[in-house]
Protein backbone atom coordinates (compact mmCIF):
# COMPACT_ATOMS: atom_id res chain seq x y z
CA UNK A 1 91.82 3.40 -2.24
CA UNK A 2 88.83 5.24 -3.07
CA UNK A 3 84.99 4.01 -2.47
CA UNK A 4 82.53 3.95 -5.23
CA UNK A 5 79.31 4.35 -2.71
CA UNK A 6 81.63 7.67 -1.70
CA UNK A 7 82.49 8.38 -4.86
CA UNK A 8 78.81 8.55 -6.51
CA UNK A 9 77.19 9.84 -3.45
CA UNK A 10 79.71 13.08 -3.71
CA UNK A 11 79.26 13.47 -7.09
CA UNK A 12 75.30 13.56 -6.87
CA UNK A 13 75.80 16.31 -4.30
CA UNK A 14 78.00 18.27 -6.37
CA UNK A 15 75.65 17.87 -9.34
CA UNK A 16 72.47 18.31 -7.60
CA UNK A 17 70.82 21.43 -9.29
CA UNK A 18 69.31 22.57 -5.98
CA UNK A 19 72.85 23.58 -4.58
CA UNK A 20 74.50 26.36 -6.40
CA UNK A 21 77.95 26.92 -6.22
CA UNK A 22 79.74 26.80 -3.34
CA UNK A 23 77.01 25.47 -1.21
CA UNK A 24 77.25 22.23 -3.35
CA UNK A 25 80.91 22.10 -1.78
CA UNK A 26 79.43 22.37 1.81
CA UNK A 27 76.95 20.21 1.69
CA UNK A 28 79.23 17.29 -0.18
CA UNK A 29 82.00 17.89 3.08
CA UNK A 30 79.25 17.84 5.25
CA UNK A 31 78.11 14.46 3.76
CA UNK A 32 81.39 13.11 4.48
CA UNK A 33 81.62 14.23 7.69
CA UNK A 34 78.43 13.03 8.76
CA UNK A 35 79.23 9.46 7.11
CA UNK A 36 82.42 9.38 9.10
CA UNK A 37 80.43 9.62 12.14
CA UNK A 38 81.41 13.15 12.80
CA UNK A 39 79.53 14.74 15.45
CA UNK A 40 77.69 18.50 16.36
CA UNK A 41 77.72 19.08 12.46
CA UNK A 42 77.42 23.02 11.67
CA UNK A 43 76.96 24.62 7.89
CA UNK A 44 77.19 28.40 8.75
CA UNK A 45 76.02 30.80 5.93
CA UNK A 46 78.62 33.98 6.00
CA UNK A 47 78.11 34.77 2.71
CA UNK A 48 77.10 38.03 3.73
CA UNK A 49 79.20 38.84 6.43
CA UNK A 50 82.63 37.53 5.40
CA UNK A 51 84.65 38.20 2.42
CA UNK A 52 86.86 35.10 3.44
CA UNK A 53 84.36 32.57 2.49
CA UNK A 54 80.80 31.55 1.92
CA UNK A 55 80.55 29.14 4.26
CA UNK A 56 81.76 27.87 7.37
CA UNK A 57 81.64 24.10 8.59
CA UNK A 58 81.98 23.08 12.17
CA UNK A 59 82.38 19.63 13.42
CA UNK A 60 83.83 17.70 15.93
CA UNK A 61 85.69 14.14 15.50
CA UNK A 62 86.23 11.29 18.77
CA UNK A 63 89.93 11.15 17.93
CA UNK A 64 93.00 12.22 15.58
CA UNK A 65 92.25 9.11 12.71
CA UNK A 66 88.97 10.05 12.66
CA UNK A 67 89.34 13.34 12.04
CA UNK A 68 92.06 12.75 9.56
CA UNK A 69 90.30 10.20 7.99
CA UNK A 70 87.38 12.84 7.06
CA UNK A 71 89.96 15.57 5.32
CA UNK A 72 91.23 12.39 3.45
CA UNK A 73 88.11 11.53 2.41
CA UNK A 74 87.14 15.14 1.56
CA UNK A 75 90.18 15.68 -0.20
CA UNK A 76 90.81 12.82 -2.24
CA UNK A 77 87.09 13.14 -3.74
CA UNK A 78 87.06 16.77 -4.20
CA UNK A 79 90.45 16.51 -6.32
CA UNK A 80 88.42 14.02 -8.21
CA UNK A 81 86.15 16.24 -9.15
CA UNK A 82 88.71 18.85 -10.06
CA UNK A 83 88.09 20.93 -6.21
CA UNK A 84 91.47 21.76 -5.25
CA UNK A 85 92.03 22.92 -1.44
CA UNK A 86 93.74 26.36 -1.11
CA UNK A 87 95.64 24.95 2.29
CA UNK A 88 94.82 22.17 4.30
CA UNK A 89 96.37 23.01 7.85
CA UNK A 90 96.65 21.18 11.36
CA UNK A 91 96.57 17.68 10.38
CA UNK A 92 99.82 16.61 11.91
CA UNK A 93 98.66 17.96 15.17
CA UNK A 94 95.15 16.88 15.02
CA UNK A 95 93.42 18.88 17.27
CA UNK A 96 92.18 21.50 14.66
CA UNK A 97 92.11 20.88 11.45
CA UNK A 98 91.80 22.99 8.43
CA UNK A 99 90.63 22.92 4.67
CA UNK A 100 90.36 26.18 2.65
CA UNK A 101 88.51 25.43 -0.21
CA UNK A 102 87.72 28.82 -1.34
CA UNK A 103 84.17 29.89 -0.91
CA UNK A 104 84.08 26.69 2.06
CA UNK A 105 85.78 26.72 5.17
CA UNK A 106 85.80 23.09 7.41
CA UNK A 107 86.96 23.02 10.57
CA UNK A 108 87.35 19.30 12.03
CA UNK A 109 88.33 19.56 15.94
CA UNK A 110 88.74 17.11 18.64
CA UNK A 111 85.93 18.47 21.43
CA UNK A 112 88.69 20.18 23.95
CA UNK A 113 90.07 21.91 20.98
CA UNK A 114 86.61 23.26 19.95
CA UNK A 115 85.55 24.52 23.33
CA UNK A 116 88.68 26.35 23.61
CA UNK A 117 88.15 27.89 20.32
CA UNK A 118 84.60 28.00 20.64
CA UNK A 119 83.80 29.49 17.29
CA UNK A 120 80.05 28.05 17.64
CA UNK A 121 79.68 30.99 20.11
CA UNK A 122 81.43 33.67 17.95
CA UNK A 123 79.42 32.84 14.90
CA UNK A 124 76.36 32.27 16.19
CA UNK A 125 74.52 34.53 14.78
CA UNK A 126 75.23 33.02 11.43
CA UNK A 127 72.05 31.36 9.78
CA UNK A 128 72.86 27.64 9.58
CA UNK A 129 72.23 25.63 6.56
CA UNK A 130 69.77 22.45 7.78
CA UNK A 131 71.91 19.18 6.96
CA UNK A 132 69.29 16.34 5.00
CA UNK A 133 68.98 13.58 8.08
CA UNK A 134 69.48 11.18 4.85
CA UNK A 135 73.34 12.53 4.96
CA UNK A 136 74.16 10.79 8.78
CA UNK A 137 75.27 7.36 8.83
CA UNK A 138 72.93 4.89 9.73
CA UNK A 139 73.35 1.43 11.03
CA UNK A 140 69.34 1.64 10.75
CA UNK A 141 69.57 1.19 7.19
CA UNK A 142 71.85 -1.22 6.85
CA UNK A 143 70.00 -4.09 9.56
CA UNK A 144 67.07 -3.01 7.18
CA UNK A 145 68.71 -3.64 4.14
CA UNK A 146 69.77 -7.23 5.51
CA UNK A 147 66.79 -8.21 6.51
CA UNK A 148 65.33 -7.62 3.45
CA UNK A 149 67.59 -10.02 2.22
CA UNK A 150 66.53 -13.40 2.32
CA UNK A 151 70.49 -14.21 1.96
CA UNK A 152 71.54 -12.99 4.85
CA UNK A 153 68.93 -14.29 7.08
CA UNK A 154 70.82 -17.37 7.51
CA UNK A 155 73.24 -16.17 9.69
């Protein structure tokens, strides 16, 4: 089942005439990431460096559904909007997962996985793309949004 504050939030990403093409892609997985309480979020520009991809996305997840639960999300609103991965790998085993979307690259690892790895070490000298602080999930917002709401003040 899909979420409509997901669904519209994605698609004013994707639209947003700020982001050209494929940064629009980045920043909407980032967004979902970052709403699915991902954590050490990294948009790496290798546009110039790499003829795999445009950019690179680093993050790290708490556990296996989490991390799953953010290429669902990614996936299921990018084929909405007509974005269809080139592979999606690692998801059964969890640790590193995997979307190839073309010009964007995510990487979603569990923390032991991404130390191993450590590709934060062999691409840093990649420029990184700042992330809006508006994209990160807030429970900030929401107690503000209740209290502002004379309706729920009575509980």
């Amino acid at each position: 089942m899909s979420n409509p504050f997901i669904e519209s939030e994605i698609k004013k990403i994707l639209e947003d005439k700020t982001l050209e093409f494929p940064k629009n892609i980045a920043m909407a997985s980032a967004w979902i990431i970052a709403n699915f309480k991902g954590v050490n979020i990294k948009v790496l520009d290798v546009a110039g460096s790499s003829s795999l991809c445009d950019f690179n996305i680093i993050a790290s997840a708490e556990n296996t559904i989490q991390a799953r639960s953010m290429v669902e999300e990614i996936l299921t609103n990018f084929r909405k909007n007509d974005i269809v991965p080139l592979s999606v790998e690692g998801v059964r085993d969890g640790e590193w997962m995997l979307l190839d979307l073309g010009d964007v690259i995510v990487h979603i690892f569990q923390e032991v996985a991404r130390d191993v790895f450590d590709l934060d070490n062999l691409w840093s000298e990649f420029p990184h793309v700042e992330i809006p602080q508006d994209y990160y999930f807030s429970h900030a917002e929401i107690d503000s949004a209740k209290k502002d709401d004379p309706a729920d003040n009575y509980f």
